[in-house]
N, C-alpha and C. Protein backbone atom coordinates (compact mmCIF):
# COMPACT_ATOMS: atom_id res chain seq x y z
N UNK A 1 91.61 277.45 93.50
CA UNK A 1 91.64 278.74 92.86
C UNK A 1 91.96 279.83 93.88
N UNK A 2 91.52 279.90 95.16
CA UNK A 2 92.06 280.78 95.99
C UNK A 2 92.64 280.73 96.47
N UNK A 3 93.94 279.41 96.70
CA UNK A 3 95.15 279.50 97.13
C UNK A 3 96.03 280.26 95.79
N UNK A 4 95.87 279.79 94.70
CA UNK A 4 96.57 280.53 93.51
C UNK A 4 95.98 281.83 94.18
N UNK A 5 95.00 282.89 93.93
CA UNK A 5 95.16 283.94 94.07
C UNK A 5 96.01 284.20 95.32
N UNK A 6 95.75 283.56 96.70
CA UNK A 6 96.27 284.01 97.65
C UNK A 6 97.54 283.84 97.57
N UNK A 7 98.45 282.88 96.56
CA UNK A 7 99.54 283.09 96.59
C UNK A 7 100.25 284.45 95.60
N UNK A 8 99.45 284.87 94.92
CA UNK A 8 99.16 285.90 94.11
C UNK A 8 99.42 287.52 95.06
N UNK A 9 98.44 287.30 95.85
CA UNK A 9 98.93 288.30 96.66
C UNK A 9 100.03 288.23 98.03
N UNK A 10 100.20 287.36 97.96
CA UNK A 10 100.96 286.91 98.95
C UNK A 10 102.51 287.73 99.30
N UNK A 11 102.84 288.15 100.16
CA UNK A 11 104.25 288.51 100.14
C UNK A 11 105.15 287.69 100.20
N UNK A 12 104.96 286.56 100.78
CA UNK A 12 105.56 285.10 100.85
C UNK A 12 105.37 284.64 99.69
N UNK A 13 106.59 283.89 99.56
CA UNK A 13 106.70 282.89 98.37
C UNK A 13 106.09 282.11 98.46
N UNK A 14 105.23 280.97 97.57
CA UNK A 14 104.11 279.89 97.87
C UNK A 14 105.07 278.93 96.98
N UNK A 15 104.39 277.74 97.69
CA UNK A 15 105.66 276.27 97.05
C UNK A 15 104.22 275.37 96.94
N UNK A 16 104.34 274.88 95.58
CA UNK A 16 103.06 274.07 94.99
C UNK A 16 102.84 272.77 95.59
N UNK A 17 102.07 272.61 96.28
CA UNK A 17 101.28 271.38 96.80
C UNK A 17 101.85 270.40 95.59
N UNK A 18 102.04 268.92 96.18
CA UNK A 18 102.63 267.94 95.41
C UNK A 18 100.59 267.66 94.57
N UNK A 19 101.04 267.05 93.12
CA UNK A 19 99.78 266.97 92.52
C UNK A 19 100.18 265.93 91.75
N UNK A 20 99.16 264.87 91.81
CA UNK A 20 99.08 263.63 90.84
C UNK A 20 97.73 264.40 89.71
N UNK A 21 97.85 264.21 88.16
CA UNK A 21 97.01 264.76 87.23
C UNK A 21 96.70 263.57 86.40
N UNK A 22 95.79 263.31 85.81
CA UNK A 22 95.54 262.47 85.11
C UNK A 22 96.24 263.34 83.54
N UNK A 23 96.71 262.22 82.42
CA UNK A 23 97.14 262.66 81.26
C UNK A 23 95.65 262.08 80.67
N UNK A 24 95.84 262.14 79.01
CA UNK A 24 95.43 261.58 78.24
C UNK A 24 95.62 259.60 78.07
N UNK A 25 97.29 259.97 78.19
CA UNK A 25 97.77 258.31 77.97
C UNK A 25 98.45 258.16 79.31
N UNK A 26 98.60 258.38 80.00
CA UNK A 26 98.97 258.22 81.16
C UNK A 26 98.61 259.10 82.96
N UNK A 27 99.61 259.50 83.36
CA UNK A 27 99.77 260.46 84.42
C UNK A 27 100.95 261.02 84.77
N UNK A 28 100.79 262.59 85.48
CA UNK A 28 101.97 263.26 85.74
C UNK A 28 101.70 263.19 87.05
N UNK A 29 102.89 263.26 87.72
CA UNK A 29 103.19 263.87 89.04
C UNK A 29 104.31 264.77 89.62
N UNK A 30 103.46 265.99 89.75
CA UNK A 30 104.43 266.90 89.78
C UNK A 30 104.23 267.76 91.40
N UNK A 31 105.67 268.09 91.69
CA UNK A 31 105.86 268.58 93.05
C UNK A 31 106.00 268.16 94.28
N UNK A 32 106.39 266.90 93.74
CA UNK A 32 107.13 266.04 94.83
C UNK A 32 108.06 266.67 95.83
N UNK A 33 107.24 265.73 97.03
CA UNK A 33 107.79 266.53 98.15
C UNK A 33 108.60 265.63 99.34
N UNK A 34 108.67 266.15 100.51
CA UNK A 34 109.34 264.91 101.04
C UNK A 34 107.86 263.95 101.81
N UNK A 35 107.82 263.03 102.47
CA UNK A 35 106.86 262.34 102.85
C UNK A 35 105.91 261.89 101.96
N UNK A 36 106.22 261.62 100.65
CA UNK A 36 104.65 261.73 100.15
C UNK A 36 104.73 259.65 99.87
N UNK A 37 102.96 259.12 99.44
CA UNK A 37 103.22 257.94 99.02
C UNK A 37 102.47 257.65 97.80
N UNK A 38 103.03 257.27 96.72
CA UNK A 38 101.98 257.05 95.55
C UNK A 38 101.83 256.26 94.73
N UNK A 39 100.80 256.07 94.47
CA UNK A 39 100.40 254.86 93.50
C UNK A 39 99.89 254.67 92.32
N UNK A 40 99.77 253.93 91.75
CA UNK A 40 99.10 253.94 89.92
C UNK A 40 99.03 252.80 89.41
N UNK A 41 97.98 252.37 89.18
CA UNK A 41 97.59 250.96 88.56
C UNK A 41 97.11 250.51 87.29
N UNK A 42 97.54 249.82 86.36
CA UNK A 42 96.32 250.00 85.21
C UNK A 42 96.74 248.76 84.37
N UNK A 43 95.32 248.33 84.31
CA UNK A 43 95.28 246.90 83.62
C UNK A 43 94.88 247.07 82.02
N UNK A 44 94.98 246.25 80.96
CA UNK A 44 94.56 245.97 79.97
C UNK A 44 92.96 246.20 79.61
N UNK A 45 92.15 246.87 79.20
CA UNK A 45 90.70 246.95 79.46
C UNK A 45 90.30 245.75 78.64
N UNK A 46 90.59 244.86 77.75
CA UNK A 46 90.03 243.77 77.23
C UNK A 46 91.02 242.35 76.98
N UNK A 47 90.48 240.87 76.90
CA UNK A 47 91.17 240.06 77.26
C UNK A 47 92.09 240.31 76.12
N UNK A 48 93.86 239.47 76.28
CA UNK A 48 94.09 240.04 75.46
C UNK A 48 94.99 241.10 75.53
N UNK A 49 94.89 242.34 76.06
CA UNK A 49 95.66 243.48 75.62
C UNK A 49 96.78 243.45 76.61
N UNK A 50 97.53 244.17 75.80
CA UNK A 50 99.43 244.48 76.30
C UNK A 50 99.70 245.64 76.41
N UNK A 51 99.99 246.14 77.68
CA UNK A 51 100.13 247.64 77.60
C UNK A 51 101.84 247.84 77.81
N UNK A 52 102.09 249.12 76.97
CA UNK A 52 103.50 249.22 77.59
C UNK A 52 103.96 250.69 78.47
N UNK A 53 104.57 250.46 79.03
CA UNK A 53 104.86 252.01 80.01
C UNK A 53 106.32 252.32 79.88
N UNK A 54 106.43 253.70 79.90
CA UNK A 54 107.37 255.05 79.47
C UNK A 54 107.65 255.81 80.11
N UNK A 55 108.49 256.51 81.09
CA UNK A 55 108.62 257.69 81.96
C UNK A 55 109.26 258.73 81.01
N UNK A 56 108.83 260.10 81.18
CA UNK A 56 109.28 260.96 80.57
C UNK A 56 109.33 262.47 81.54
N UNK A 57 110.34 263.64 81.19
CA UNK A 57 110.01 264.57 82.36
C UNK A 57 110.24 264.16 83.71
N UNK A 58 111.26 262.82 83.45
CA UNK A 58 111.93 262.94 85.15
C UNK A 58 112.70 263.63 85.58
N UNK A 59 112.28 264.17 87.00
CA UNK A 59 113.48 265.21 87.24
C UNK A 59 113.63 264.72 89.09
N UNK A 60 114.17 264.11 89.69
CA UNK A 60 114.32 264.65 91.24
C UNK A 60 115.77 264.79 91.83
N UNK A 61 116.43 265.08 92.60
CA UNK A 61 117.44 265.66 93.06
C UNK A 61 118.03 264.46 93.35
N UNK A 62 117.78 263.35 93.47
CA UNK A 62 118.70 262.05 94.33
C UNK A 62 118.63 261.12 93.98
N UNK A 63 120.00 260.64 93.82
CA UNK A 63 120.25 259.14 93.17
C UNK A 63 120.07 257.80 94.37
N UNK A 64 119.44 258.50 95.63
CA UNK A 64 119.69 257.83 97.18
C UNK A 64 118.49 256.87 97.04
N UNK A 65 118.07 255.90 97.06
CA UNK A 65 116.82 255.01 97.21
C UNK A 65 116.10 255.40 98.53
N UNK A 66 117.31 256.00 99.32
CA UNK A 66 116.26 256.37 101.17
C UNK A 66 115.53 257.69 100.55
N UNK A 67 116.07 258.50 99.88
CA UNK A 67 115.51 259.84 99.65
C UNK A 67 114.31 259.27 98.72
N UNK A 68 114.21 258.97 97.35
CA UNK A 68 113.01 258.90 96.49
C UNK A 68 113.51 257.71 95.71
N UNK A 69 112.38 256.61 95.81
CA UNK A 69 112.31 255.39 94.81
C UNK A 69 110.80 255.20 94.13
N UNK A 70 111.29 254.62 93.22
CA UNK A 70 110.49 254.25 91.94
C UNK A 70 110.46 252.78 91.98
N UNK A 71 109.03 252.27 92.71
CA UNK A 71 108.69 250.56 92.17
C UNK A 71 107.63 250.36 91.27
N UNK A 72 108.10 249.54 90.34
CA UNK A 72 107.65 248.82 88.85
C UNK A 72 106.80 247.58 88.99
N UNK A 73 105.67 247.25 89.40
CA UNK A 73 105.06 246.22 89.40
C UNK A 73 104.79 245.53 88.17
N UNK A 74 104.51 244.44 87.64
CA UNK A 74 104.07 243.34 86.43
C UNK A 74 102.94 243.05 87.00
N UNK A 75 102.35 243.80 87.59
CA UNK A 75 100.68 243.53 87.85
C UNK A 75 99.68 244.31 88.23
N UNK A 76 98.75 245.21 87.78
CA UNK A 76 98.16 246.45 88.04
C UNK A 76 97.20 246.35 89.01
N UNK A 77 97.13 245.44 89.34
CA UNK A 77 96.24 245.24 90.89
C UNK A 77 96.43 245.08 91.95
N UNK A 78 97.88 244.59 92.19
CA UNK A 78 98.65 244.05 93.34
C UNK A 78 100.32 244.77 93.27
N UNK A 79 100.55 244.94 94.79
CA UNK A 79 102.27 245.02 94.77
C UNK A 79 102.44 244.09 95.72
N UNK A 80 103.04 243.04 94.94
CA UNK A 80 103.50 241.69 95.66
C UNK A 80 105.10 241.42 95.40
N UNK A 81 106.28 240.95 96.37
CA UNK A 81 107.50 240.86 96.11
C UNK A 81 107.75 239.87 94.60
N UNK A 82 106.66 239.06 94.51
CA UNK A 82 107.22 238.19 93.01
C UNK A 82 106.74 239.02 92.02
N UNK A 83 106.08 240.13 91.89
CA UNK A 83 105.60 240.80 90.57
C UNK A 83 106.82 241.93 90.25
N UNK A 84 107.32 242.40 91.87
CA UNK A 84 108.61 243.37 91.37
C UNK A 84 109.54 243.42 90.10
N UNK A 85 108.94 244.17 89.30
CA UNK A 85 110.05 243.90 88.43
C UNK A 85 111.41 245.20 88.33
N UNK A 86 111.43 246.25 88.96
CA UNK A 86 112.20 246.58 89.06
C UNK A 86 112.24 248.13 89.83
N UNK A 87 113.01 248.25 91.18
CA UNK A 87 113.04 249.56 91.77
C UNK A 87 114.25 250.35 91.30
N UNK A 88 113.70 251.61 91.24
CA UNK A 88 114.44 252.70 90.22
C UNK A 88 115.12 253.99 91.06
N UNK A 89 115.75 254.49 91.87
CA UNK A 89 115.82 255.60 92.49
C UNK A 89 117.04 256.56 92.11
N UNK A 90 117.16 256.19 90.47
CA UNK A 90 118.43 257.43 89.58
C UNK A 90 116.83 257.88 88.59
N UNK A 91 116.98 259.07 88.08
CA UNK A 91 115.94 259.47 87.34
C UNK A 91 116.30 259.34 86.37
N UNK A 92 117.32 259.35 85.54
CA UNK A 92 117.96 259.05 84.12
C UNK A 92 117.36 257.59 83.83
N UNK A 93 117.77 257.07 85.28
CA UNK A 93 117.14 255.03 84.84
C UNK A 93 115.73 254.75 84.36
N UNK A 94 115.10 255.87 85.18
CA UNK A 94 113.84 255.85 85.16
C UNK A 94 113.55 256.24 83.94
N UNK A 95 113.55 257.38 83.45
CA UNK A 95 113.71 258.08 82.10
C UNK A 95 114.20 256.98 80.99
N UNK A 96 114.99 255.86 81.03
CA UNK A 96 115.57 255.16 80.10
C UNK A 96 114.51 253.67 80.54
N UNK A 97 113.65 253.35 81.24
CA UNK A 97 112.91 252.20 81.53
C UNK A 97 111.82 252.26 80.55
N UNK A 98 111.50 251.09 80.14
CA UNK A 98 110.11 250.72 79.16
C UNK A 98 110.02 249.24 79.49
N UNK A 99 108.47 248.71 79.72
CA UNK A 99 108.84 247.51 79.77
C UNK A 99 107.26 247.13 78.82
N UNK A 100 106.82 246.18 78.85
CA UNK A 100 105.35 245.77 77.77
C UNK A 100 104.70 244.51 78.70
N UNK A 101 103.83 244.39 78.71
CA UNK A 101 103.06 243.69 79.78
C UNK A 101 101.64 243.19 79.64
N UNK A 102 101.09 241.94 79.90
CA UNK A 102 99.46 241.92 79.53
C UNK A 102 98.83 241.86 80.82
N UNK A 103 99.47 241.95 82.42
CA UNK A 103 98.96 242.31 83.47
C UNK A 103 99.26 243.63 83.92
N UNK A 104 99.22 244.79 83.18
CA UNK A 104 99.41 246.00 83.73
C UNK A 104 100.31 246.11 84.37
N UNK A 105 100.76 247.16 85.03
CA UNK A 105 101.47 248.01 85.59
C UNK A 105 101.14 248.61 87.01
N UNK A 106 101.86 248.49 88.39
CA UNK A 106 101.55 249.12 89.86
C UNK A 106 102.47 250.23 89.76
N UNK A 107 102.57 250.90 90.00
CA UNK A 107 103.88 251.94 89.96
C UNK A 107 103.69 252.55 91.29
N UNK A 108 104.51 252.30 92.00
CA UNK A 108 104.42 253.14 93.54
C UNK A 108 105.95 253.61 93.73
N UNK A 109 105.61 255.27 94.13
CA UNK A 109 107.20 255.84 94.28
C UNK A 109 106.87 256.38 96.12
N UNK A 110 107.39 256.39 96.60
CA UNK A 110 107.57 257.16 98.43
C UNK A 110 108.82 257.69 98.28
N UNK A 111 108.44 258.79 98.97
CA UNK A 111 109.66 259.93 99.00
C UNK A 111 109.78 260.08 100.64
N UNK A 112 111.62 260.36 100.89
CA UNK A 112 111.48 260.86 102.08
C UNK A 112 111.16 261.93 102.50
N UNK A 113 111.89 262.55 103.83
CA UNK A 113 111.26 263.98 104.23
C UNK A 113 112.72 264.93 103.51
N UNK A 114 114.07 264.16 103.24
CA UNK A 114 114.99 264.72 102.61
C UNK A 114 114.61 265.47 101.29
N UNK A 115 113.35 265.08 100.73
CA UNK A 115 113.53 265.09 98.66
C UNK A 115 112.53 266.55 99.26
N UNK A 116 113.36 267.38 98.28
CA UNK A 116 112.84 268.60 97.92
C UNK A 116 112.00 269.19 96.53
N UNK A 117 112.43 268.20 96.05
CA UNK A 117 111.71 268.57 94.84
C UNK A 117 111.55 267.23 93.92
N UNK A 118 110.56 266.99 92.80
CA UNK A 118 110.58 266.37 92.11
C UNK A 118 109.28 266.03 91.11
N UNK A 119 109.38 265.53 89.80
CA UNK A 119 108.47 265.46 88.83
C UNK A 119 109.01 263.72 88.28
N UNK A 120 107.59 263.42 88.17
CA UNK A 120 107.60 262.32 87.04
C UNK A 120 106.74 262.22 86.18
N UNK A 121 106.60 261.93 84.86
CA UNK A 121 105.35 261.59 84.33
C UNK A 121 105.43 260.33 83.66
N UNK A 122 104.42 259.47 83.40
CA UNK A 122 104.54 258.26 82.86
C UNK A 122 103.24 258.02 81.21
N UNK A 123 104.08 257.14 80.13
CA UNK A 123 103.24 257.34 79.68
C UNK A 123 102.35 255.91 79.20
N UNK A 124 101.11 255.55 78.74
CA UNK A 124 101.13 253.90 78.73
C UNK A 124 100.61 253.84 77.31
N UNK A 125 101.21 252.76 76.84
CA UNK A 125 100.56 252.68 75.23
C UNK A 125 99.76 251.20 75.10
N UNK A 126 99.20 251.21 74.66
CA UNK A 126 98.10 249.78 74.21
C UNK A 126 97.59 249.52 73.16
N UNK A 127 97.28 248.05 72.84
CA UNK A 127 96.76 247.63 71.69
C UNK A 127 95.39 247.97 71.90
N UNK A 128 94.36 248.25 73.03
CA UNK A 128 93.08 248.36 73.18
C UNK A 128 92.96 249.28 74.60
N UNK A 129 91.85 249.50 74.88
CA UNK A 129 91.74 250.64 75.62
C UNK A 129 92.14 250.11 77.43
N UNK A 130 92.41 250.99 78.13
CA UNK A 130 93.29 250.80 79.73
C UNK A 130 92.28 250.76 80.77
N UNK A 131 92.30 250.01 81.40
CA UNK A 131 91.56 250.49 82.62
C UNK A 131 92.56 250.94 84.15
N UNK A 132 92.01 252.09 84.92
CA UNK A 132 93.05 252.66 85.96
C UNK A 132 92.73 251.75 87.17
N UNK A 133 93.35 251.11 87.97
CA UNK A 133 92.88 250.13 89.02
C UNK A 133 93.36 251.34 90.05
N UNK A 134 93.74 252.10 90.34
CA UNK A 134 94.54 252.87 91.41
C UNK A 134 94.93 253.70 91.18
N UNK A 135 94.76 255.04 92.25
CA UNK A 135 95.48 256.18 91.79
C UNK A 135 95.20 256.73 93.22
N UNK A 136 96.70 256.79 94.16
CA UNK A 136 96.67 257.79 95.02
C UNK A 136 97.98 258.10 95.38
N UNK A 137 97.57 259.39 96.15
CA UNK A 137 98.86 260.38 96.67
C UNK A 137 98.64 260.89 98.07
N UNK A 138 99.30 260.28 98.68
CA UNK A 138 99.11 260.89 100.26
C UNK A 138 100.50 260.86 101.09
N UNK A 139 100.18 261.70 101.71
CA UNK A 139 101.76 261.84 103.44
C UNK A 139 101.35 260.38 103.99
């Protein structure tokens, strides 16, 4: 709250700290910056359930995989090379990806120090309720 005001009074322009938010059905991440690393995990909460995932509100500047990529895990607990199911670094692709799954979802994107800007949000749908195995954002 007192960086908002202080950017408030600020004579300088203020540039928003990168922020992972929890949704309702998913998560946003908005203000992607360069260096950042992030993660998101989420399993089925009962035996049984199939969750499916949605990106929506993609926006980042580069179609470059060195600048900003998007990896798709088939397993919400682990990022292992056999669960890869698919790295994304055009945002339209991303925006056009859905896949359905009964081992959740890893989603880890790293940005370089090139990416200036960027937003994703994801959304997850299920036959029964989600559990989050992971959720971080750090340089």
């Amino acid at each position: 709250m007192l960086a908002a005001v202080f950017c408030v009074l600020s004579l300088f322009s203020c540039v928003s700290a990168a922020a992972l938010r929890p949704l309702r059905d998913g998560f946003s991440l908005e203000n992607i910056d360069g260096e950042r690393h992030f993660g998101y995990g989420t399993v089925p909460g009962s035996v049984g359930g199939m969750i499916r995932v949605e990106f929506y509100d993609v926006d980042f500047a580069s179609n470059n995989c060195s600048d900003l990529r998007v990896d798709i895990y088939n397993n919400g607990y682990l990022k292992t090379d056999q669960d890869l199911v698919e790295t994304i670094c055009d945002p339209l692709a991303l925006a056009d990806f859905t896949r359905a799954s009964s081992r959740g979802f890893f989603i880890a994107m790293q940005s370089s120090i090139n990416t200036q800007r960027g937003q994703i949000k994801a959304r997850f749908l299920s036959n029964g309720p989600l559990k989050v195995t992971h959720e971080i954002l750090h340089r």
